[in-house]
C-alpha atoms as a PDB file:
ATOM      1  CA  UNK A   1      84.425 105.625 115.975  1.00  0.00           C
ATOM      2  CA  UNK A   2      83.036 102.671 117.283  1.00  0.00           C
ATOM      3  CA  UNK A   3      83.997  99.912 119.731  1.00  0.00           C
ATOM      4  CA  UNK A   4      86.530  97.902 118.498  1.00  0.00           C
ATOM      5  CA  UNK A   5      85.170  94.433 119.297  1.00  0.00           C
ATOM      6  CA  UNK A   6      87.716  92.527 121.164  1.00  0.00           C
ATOM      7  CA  UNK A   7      88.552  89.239 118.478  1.00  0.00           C
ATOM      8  CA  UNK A   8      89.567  92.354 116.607  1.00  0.00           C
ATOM      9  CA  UNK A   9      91.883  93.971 119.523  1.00  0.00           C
ATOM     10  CA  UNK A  10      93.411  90.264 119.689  1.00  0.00           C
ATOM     11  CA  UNK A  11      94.176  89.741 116.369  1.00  0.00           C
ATOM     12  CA  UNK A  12      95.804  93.033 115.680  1.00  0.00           C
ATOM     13  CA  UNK A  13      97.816  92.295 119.291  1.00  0.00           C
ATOM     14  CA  UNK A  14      99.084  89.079 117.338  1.00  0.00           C
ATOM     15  CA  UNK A  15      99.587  91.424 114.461  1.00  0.00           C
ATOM     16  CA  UNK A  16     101.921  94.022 115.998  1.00  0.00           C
ATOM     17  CA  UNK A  17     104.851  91.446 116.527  1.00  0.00           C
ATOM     18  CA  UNK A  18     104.743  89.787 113.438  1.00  0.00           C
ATOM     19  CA  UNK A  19     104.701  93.129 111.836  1.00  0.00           C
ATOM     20  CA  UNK A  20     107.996  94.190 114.247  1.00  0.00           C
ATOM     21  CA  UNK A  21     109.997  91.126 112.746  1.00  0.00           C
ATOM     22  CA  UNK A  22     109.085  92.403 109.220  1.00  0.00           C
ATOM     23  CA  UNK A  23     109.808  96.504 110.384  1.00  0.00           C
ATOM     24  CA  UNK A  24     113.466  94.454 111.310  1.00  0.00           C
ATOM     25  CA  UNK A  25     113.938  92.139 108.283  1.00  0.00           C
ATOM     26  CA  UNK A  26     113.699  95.630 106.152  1.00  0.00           C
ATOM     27  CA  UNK A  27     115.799  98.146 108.849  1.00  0.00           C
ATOM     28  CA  UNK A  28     118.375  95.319 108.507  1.00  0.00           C
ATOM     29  CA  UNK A  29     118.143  94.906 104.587  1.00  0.00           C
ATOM     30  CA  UNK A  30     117.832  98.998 104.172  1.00  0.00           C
ATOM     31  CA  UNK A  31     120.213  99.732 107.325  1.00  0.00           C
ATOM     32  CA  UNK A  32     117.624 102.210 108.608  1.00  0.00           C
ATOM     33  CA  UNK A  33     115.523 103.113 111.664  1.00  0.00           C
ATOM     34  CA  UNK A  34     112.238 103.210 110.338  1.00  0.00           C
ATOM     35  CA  UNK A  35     109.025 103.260 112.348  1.00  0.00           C
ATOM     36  CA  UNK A  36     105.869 101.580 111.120  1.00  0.00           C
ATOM     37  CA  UNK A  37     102.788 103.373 111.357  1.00  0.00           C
ATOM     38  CA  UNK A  38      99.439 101.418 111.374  1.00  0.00           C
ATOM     39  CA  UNK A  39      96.300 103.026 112.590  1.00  0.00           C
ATOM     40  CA  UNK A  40      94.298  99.619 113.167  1.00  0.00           C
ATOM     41  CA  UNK A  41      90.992 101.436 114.454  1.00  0.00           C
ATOM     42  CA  UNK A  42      90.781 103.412 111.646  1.00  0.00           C
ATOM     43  CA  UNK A  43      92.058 100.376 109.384  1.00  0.00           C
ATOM     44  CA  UNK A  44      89.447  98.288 110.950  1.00  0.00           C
ATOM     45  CA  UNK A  45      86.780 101.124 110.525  1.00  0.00           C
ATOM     46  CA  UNK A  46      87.456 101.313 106.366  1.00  0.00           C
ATOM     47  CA  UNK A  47      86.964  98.140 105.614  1.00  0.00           C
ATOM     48  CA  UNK A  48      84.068  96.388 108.566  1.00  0.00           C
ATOM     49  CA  UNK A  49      81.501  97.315 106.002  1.00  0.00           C
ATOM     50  CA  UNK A  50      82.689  96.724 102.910  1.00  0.00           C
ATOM     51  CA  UNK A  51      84.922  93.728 103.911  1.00  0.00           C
ATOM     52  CA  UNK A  52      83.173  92.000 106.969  1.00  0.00           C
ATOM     53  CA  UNK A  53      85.392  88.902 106.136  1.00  0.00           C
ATOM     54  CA  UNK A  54      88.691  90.406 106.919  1.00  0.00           C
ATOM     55  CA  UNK A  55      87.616  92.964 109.132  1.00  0.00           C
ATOM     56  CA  UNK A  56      87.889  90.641 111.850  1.00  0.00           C
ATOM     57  CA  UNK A  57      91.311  89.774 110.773  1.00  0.00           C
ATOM     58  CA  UNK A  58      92.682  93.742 110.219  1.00  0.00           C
ATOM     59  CA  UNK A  59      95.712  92.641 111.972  1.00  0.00           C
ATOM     60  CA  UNK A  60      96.397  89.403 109.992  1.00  0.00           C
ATOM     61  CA  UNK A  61      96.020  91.516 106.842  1.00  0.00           C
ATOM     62  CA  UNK A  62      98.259  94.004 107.576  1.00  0.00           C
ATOM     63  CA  UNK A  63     101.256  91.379 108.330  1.00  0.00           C
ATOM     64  CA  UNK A  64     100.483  89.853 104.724  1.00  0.00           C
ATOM     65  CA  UNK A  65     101.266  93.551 103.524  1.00  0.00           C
ATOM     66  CA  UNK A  66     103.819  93.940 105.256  1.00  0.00           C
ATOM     67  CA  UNK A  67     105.264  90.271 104.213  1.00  0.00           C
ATOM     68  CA  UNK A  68     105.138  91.699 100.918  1.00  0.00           C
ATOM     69  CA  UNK A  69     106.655  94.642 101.309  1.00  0.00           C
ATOM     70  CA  UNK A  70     109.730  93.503 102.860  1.00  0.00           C
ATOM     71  CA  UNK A  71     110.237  90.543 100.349  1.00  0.00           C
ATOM     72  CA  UNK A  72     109.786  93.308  97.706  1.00  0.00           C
ATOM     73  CA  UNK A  73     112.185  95.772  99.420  1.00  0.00           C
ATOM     74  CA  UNK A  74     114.727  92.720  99.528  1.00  0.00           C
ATOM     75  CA  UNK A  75     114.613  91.873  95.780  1.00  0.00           C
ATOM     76  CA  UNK A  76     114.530  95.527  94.792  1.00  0.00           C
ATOM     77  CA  UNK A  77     117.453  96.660  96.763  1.00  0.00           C
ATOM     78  CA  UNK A  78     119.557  93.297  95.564  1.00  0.00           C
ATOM     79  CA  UNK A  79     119.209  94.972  91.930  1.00  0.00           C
ATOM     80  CA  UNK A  80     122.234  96.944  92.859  1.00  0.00           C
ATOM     81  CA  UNK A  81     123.191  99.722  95.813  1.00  0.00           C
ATOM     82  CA  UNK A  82     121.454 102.495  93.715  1.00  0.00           C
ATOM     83  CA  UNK A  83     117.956 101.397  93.930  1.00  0.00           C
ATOM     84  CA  UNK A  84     118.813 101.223  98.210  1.00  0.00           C
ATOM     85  CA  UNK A  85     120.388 104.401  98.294  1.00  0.00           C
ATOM     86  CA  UNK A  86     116.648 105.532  95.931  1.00  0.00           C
ATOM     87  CA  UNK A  87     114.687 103.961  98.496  1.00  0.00           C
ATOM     88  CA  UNK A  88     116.261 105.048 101.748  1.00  0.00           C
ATOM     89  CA  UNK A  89     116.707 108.532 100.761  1.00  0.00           C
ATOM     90  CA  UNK A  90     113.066 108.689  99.339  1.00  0.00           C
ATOM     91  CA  UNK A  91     111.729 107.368 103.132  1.00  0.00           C
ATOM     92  CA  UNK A  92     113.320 111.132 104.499  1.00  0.00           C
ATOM     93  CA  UNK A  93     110.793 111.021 106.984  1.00  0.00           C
ATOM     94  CA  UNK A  94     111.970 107.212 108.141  1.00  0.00           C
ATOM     95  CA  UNK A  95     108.604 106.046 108.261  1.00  0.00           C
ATOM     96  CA  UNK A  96     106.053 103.022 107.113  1.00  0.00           C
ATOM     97  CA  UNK A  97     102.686 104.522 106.943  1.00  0.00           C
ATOM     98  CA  UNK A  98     100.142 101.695 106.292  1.00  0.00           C
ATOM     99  CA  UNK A  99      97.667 101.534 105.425  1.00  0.00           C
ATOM    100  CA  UNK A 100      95.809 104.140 102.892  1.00  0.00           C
ATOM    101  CA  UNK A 101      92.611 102.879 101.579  1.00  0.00           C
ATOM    102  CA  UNK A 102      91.616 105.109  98.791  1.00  0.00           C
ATOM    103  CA  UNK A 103      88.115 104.584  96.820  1.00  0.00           C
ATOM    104  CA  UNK A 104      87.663 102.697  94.242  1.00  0.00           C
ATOM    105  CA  UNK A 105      86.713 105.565  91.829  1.00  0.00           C
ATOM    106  CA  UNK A 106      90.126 107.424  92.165  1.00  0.00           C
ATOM    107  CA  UNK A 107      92.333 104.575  92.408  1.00  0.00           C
ATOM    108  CA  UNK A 108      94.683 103.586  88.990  1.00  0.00           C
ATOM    109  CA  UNK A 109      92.640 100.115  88.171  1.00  0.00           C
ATOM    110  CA  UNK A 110      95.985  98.867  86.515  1.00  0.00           C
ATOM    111  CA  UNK A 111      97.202  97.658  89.808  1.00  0.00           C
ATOM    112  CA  UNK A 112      95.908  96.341  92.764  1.00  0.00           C
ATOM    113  CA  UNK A 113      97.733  97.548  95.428  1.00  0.00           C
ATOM    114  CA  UNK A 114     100.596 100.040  95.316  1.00  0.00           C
ATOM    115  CA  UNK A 115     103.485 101.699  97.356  1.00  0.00           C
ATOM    116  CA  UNK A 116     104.116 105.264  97.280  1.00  0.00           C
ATOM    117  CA  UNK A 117     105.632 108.099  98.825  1.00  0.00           C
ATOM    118  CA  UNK A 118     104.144 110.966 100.754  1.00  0.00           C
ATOM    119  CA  UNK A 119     105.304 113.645 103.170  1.00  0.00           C
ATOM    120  CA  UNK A 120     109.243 111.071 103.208  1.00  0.00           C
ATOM    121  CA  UNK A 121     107.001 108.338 104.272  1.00  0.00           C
ATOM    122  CA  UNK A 122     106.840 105.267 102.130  1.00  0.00           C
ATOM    123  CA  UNK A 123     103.057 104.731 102.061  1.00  0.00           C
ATOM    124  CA  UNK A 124     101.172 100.926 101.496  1.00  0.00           C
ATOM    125  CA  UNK A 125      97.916 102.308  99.246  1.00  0.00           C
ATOM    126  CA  UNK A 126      95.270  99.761  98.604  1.00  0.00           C
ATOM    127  CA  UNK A 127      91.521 100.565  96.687  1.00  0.00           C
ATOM    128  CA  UNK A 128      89.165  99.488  99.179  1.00  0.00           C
ATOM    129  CA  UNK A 129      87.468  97.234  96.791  1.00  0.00           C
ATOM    130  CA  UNK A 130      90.555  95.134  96.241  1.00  0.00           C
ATOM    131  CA  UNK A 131      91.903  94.492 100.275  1.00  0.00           C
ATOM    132  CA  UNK A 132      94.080  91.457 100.708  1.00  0.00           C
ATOM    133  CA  UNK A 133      94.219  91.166  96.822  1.00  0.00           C
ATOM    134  CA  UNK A 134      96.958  90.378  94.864  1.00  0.00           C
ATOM    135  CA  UNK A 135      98.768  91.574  98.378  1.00  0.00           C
ATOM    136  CA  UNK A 136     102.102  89.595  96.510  1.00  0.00           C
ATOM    137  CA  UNK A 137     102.313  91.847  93.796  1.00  0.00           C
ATOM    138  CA  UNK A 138     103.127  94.825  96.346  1.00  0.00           C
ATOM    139  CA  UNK A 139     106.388  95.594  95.256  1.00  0.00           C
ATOM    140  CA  UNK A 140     105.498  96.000  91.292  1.00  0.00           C
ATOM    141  CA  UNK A 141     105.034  99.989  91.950  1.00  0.00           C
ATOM    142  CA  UNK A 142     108.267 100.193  93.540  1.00  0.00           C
ATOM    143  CA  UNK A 143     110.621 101.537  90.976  1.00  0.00           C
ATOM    144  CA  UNK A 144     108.267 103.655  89.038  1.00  0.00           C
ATOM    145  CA  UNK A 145     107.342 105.432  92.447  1.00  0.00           C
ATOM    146  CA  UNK A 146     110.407 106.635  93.059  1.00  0.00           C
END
């Protein structure tokens, strides 16, 4: 892996508190522990070729995810204590894992980005042609993933 150049390292610092007041706007909405898992080097490393604009900004990026997934978790578990009691038990593993950038080629071209759950961790999957697109409509997958 290469050198992450330092306006990189910076933003992502930024990055990691914003994301820790969305982590707690969702623990407090869910009334869970859960740990968010971001791999920023390898993040960074997915997306510096195909994506030089944002690559600089991998850290910015990831809090507009994450933005949009706890606004979505917010309005989804409002629906009624069901859907929270879905979601929570769903997350066994009471984890974030963002992000998963998946190719183009094997990627459901019906949505842009998607949420779904692997190994009880509630996983942020997003094509790699398509970063920071449509970030908003995060939460559409929601209730047909679990």
């Amino acid at each position: 892996m290469s050198k992450i150049p330092l306006v990189v390292r910076k933003d992502i610092k930024d990055a990691e508190a914003v994301n820790a007041e969305h982590l707690l706007k969702i623990n407090a909405t869910l009334g869970t522990n859960w740990a968010l898992e971001i791999d920023y080097a390898a993040f960074y490393e997915q997306i510096k070729d195909t994506h030089p604009d944002y690559a600089p900004q991998v850290g910015s990026v990831s809090t507009w995810y994450m933005a949009s997934l706890a606004q979505a978790i917010s309005s989804f578990v409002q629906k009624d204590d069901m859907y929270k009691d879905a979601l929570v038990e769903e997350v066994s593993a009471n984890a974030i894992k963002a992000f998963k950038v998946v190719p183009q080629n094997t990627y459901d071209s019906t949505v842009h980005n998607k949420i779904a759950f692997e190994d009880g961790k509630l996983v942020i999957i997003v094509p790699e042609n398509l970063i920071a697109v449509n970030i908003d409509d995060l939460g559409n997958t929601l209730e047909e993933s679990l």
